[in-house]
Protein backbone atom coordinates (compact mmCIF):
# COMPACT_ATOMS: atom_id res chain seq x y z
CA UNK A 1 0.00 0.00 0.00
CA UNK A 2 1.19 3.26 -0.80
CA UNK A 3 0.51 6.53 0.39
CA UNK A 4 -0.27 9.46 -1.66
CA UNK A 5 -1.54 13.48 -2.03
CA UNK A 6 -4.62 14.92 -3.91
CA UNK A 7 -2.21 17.78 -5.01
CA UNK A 8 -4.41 20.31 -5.24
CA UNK A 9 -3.23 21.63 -1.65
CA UNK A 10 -0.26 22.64 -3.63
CA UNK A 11 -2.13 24.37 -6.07
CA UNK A 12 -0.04 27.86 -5.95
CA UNK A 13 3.44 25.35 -7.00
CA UNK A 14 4.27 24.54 -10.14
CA UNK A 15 3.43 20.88 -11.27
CA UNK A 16 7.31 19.69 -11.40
CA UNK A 17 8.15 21.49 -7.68
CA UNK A 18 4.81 20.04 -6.32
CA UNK A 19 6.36 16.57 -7.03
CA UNK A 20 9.62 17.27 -5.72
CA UNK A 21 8.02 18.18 -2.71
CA UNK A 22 6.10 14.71 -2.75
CA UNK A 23 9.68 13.03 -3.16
CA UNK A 24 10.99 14.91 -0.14
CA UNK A 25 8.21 13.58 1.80
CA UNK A 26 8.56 10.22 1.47
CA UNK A 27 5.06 10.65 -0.46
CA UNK A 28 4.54 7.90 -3.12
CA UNK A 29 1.84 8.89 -5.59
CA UNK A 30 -0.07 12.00 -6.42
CA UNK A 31 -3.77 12.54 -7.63
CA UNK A 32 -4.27 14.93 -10.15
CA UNK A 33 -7.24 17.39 -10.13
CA UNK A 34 -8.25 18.34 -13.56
CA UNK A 35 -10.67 20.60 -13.60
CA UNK A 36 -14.11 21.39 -12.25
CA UNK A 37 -14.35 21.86 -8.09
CA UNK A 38 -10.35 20.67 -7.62
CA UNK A 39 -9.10 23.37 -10.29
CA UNK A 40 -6.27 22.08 -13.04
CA UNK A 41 -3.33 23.74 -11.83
CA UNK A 42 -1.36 20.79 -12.70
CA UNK A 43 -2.96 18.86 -14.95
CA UNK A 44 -4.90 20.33 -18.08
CA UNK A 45 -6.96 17.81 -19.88
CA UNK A 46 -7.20 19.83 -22.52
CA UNK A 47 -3.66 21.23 -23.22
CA UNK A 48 -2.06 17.82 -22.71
CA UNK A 49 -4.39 15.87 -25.09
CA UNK A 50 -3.88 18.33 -27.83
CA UNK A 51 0.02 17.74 -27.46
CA UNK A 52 0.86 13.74 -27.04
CA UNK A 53 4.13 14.68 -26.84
CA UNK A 54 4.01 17.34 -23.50
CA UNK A 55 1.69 14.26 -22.29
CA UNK A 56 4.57 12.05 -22.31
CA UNK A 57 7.29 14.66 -20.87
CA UNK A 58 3.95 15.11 -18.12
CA UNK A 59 4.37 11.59 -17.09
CA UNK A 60 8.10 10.72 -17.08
CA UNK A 61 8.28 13.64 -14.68
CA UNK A 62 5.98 11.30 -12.65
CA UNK A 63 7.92 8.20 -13.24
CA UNK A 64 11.20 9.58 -13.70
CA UNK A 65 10.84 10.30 -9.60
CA UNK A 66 9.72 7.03 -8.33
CA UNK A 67 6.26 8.03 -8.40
CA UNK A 68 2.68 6.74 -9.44
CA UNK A 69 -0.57 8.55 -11.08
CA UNK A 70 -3.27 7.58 -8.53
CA UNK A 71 -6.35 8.76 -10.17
CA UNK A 72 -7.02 11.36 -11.96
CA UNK A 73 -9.82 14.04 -10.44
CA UNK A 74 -12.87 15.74 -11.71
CA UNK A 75 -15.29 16.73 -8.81
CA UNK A 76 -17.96 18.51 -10.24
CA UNK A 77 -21.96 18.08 -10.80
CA UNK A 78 -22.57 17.13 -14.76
CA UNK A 79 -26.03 16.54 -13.80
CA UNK A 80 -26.92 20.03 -12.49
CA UNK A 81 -30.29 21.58 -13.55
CA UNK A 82 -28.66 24.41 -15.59
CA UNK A 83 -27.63 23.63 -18.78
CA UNK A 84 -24.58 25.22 -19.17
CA UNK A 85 -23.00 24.18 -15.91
CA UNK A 86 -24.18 20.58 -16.54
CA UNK A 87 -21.91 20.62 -19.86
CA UNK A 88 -19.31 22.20 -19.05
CA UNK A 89 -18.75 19.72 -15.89
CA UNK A 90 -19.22 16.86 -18.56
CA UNK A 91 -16.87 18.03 -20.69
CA UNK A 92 -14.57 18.29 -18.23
CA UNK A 93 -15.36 14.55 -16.63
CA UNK A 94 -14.84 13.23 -20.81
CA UNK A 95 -11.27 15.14 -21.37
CA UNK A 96 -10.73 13.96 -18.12
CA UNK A 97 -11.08 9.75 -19.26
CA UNK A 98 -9.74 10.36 -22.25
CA UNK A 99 -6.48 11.92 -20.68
CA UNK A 100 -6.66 8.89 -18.26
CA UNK A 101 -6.36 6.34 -21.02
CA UNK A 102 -3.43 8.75 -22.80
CA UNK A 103 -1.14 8.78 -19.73
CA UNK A 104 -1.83 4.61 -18.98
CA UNK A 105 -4.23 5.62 -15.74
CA UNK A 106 -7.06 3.37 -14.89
CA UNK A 107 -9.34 5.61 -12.82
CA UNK A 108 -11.09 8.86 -12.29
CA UNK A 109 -12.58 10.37 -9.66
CA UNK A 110 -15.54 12.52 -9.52
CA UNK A 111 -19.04 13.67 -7.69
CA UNK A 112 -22.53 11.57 -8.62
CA UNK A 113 -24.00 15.02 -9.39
CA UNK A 114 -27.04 16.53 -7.14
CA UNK A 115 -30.25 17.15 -9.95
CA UNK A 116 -32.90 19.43 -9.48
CA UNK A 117 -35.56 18.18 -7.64
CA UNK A 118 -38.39 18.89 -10.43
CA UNK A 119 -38.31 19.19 -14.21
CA UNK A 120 -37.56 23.10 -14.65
CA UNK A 121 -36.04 23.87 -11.29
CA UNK A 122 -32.69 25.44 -11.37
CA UNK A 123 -31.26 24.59 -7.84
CA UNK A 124 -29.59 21.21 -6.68
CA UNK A 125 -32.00 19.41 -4.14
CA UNK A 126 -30.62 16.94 -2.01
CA UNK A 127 -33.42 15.06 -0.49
CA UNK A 128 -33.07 13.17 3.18
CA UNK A 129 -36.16 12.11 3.86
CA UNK A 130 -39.46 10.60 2.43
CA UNK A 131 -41.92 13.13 3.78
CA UNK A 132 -44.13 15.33 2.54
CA UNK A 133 -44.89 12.96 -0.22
CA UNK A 134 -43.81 15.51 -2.80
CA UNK A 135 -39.99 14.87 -1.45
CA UNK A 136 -40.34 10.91 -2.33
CA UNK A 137 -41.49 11.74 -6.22
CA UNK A 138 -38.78 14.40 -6.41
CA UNK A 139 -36.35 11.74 -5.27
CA UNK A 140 -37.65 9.41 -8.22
CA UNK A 141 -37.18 12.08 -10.90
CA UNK A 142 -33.99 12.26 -9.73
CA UNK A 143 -32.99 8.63 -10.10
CA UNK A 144 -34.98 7.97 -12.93
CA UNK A 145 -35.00 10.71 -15.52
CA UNK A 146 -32.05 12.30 -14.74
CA UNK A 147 -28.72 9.98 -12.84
CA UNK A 148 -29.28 6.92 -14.02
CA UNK A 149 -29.78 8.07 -17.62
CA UNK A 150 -26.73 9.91 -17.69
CA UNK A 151 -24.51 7.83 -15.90
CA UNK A 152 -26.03 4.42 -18.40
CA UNK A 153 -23.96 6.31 -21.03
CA UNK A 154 -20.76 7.89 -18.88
CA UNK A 155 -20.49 4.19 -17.59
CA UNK A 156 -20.32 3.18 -21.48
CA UNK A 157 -17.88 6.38 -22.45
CA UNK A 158 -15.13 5.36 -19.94
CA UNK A 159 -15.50 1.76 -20.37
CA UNK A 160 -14.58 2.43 -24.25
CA UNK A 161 -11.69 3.85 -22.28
CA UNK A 162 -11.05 1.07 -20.03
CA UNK A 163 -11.44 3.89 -17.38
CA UNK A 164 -13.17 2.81 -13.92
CA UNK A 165 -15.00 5.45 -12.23
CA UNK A 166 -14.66 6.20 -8.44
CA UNK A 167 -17.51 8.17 -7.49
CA UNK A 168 -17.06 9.70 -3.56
CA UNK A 169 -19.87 9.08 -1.76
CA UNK A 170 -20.12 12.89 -0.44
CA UNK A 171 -23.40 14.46 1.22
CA UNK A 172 -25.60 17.07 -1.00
CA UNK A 173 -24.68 14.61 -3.85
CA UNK A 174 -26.93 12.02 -4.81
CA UNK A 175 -24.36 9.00 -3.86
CA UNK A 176 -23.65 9.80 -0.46
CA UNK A 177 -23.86 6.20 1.44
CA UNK A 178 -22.74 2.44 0.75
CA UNK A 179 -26.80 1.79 -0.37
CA UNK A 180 -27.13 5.17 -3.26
CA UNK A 181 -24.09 4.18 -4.40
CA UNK A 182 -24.49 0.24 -5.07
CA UNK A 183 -28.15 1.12 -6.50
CA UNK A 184 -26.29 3.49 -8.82
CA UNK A 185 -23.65 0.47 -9.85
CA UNK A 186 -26.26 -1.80 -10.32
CA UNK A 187 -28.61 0.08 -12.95
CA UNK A 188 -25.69 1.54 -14.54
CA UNK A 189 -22.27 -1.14 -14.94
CA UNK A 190 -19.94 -2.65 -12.95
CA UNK A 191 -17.42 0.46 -13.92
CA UNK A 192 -18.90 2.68 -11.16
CA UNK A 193 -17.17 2.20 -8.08
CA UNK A 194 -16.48 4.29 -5.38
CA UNK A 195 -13.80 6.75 -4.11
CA UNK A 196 -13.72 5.53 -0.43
CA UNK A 197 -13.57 8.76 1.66
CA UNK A 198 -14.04 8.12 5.68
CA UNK A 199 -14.08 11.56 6.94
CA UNK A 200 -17.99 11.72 4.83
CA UNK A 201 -19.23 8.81 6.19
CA UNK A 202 -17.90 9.55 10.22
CA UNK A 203 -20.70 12.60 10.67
CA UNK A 204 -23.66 10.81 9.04
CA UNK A 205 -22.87 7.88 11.94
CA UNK A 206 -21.58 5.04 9.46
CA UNK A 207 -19.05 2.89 10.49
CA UNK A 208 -16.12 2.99 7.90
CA UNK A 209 -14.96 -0.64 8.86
CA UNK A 210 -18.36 -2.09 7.64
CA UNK A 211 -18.69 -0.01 5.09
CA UNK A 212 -15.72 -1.31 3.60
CA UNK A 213 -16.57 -4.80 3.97
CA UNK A 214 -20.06 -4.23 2.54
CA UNK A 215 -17.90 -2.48 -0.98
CA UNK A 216 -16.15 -5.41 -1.15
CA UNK A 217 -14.54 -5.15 -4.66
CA UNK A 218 -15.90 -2.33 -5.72
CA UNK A 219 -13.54 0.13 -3.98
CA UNK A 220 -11.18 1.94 -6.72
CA UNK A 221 -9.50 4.77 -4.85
CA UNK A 222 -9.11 5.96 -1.40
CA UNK A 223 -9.15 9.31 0.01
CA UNK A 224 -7.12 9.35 3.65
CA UNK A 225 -8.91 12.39 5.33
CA UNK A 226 -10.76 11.95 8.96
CA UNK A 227 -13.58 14.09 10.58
CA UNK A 228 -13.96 14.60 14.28
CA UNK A 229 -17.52 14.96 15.71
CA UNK A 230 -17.74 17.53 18.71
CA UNK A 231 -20.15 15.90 21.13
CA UNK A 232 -21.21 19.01 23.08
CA UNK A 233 -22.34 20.67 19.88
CA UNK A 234 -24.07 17.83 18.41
CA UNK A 235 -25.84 16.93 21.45
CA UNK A 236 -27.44 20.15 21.45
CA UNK A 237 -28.14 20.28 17.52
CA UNK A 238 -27.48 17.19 15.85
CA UNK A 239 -25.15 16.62 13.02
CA UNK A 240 -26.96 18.40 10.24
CA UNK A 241 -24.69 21.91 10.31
CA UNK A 242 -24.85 24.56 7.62
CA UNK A 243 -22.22 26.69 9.80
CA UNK A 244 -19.24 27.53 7.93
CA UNK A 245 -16.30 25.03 8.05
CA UNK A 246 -13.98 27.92 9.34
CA UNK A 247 -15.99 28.17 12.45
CA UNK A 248 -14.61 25.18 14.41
CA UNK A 249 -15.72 25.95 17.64
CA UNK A 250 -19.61 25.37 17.33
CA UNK A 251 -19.51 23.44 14.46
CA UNK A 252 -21.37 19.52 15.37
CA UNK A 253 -17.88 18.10 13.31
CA UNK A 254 -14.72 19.44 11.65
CA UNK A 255 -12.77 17.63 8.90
CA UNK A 256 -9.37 17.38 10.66
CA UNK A 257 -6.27 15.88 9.25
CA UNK A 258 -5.39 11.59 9.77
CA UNK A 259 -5.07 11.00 13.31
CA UNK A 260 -6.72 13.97 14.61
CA UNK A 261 -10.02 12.93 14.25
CA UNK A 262 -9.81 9.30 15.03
CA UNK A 263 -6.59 7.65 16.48
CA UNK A 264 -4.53 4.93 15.15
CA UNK A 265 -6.44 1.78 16.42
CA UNK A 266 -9.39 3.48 14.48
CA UNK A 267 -7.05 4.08 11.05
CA UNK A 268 -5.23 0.72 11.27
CA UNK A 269 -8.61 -1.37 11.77
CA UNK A 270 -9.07 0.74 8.38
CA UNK A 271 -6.28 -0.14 6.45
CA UNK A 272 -6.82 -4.03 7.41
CA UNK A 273 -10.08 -3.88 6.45
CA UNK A 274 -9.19 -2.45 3.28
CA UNK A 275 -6.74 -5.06 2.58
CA UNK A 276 -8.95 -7.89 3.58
CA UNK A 277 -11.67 -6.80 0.95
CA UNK A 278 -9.13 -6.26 -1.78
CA UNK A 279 -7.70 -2.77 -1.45
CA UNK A 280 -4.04 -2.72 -1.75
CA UNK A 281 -3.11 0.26 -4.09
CA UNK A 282 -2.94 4.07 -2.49
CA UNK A 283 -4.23 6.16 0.34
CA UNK A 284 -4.47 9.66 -0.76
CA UNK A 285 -4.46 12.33 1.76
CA UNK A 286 -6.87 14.78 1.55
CA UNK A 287 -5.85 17.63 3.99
CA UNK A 288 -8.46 20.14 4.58
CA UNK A 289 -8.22 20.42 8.07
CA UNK A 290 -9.53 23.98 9.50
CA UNK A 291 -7.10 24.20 12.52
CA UNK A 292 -3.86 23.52 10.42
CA UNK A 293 -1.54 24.87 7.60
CA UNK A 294 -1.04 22.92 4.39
CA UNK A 295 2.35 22.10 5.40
CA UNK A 296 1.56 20.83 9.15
CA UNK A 297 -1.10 18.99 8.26
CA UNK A 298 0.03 17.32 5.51
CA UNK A 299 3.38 15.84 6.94
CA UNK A 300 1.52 15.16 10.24
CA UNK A 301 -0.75 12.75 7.61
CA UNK A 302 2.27 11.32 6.35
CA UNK A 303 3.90 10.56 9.37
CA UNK A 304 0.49 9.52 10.91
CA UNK A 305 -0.26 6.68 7.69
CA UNK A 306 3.61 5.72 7.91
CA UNK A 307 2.48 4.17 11.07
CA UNK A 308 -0.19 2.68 10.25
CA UNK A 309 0.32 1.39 6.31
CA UNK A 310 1.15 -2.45 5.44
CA UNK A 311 3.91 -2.12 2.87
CA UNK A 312 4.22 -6.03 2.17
CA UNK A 313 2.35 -8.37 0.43
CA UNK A 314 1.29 -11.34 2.19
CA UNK A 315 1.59 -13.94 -0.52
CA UNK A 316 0.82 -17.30 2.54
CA UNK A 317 0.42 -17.84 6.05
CA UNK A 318 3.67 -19.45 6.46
CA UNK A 319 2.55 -21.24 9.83
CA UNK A 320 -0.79 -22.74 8.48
């Protein structure tokens, strides 16, 4: 297992500095945003698939210091009610495979998308509950007319590709849990997978240990970023919180760097389940932790996974 950085913390460096910083990190492999919510500081679709030649000079830099492509990113909502924003997040998610099969990388990573919640509306609805009755039908015009038609096809697109997609399961999206996003696999191809991000699933109360186990195989990337929920507040107002994320103190949870939120019984109990159910490729570290720089809290991750990692392959139990 190998641990690794969604660069875009290091947006403001320059992509050949940015690795060099990964190098003198003792950081293994990088993911790549490319557009849409994580930016394309370092990786243009666009620019690199017009020129196959900069593409290659792009990825010897990788390989040329010891380093792996991850996954390529494109968080963004290609399902949203407006038009324009819809397209231009597809085209994005496309250039985005297409540059995935040019530099020999087998997965992207990217939102469900959040539709309207009616036929005309303009504004994402995310929908947690079944009543009033008028919630439950927007909830099937969402899955029916709108996701599952467009990801039918985007399944087919990167699977001309031989692209797998790893889709985080992120509230205000409409794959946010283990169940929205196996119903999505199922009516749309065994392609869609999941980006496996903990610190999402620690404030909505799931249990990333069984979560893993229940996404057996279907687990394509991992994102090593942890949450910590602040009892006080949430006993007093639940875990729903539309507070902003810079206001730690009375927020009910905070994303906070690897070990900060959970310690490292909690991360290794992780990593073995993720190894049990057939994980064994990178962890990369989201840092987006509120009380800490970019630097701090990204070398505290490293040194924190470094800990807690299993670097070997087991090929037999040599006492049984």
């Amino acid at each position: 297992m190998k641990i690794g950085l969604f660069t875009v913390l290091y947006s403001e460096k320059g992509f050949e500095e940015m690795l060099d910083l990964m190098v003198e990190n003792g950081v293994e492999a990088v993911e790549l945003g490319c557009g849409n919510y994580p930016g394309s500081s370092h990786c243009n679709p666009e620019e690199l698939l017009k020129d196959k030649k900069k593409a290659r000079a792009f990825k010897q830099a990788v390989t040329d210091r010891g380093l792996i492509i991850s996954a390529l990113s494109c968080h963004g909502n290609p399902v949203h009610p407006v038009k324009k924003i819809a397209k231009a997040n597809d085209d994005v998610f496309k250039n985005t495979v297409m540059l995935a099969k040019e530099l020999g990388v087998d997965t992207v990573v990217c939102f469900s998308g959040l539709p309207a919640g009616a036929k005309g509306d303009k504004t994402p609805n995310w929908i947690t509950y079944s009543w009033p009755n008028e919630h439950s039908e927007a909830l099937k015009y969402q899955w029916e007319k709108v996701l599952i038609p467009y990801w039918k096809k985007a399944s087919g697109f990167c699977r001309k590709y031989r692209v797998k997609i790893a889709l985080e399961m992120h509230p205000n999206f409409a794959v946010y849990n283990p169940e929205s996003l196996l119903k999505l696999r199922k009516a749309c191809g065994s392609n869609i997978g999941v980006n496996f991000d903990p610190s999402h699933l620690y404030w909505q109360g799931i249990d990333p240990v069984r979560a893993i186990s229940a996404l057996k195989g279907v687990i394509y990337h991992f994102h090593a970023k942890d949450t910590r929920v602040d009892e006080h507040n949430t006993a007093l107002n639940g875990v729903l919180d539309t507070k902003g994320l810079a206001n730690a103190a009375e927020r009910s949870w905070l994303f906070r760097t690897v070990g900060y939120g959970h310690d490292q019984y909690e991360w290794k109990s992780i990593v073995s389940a993720l190894i049990a159910n057939g994980y064994n490729h990178v962890m990369s570290i989201e840092h987006e932790d509120a009380l800490m720089t970019k630097d701090e809290g990204f070398k505290k991750a490293v040194a924190f996974l470094k800990g807690c990692v299993v670097k070997e392959k087991l090929d037999k139990l040599w006492w049984a």
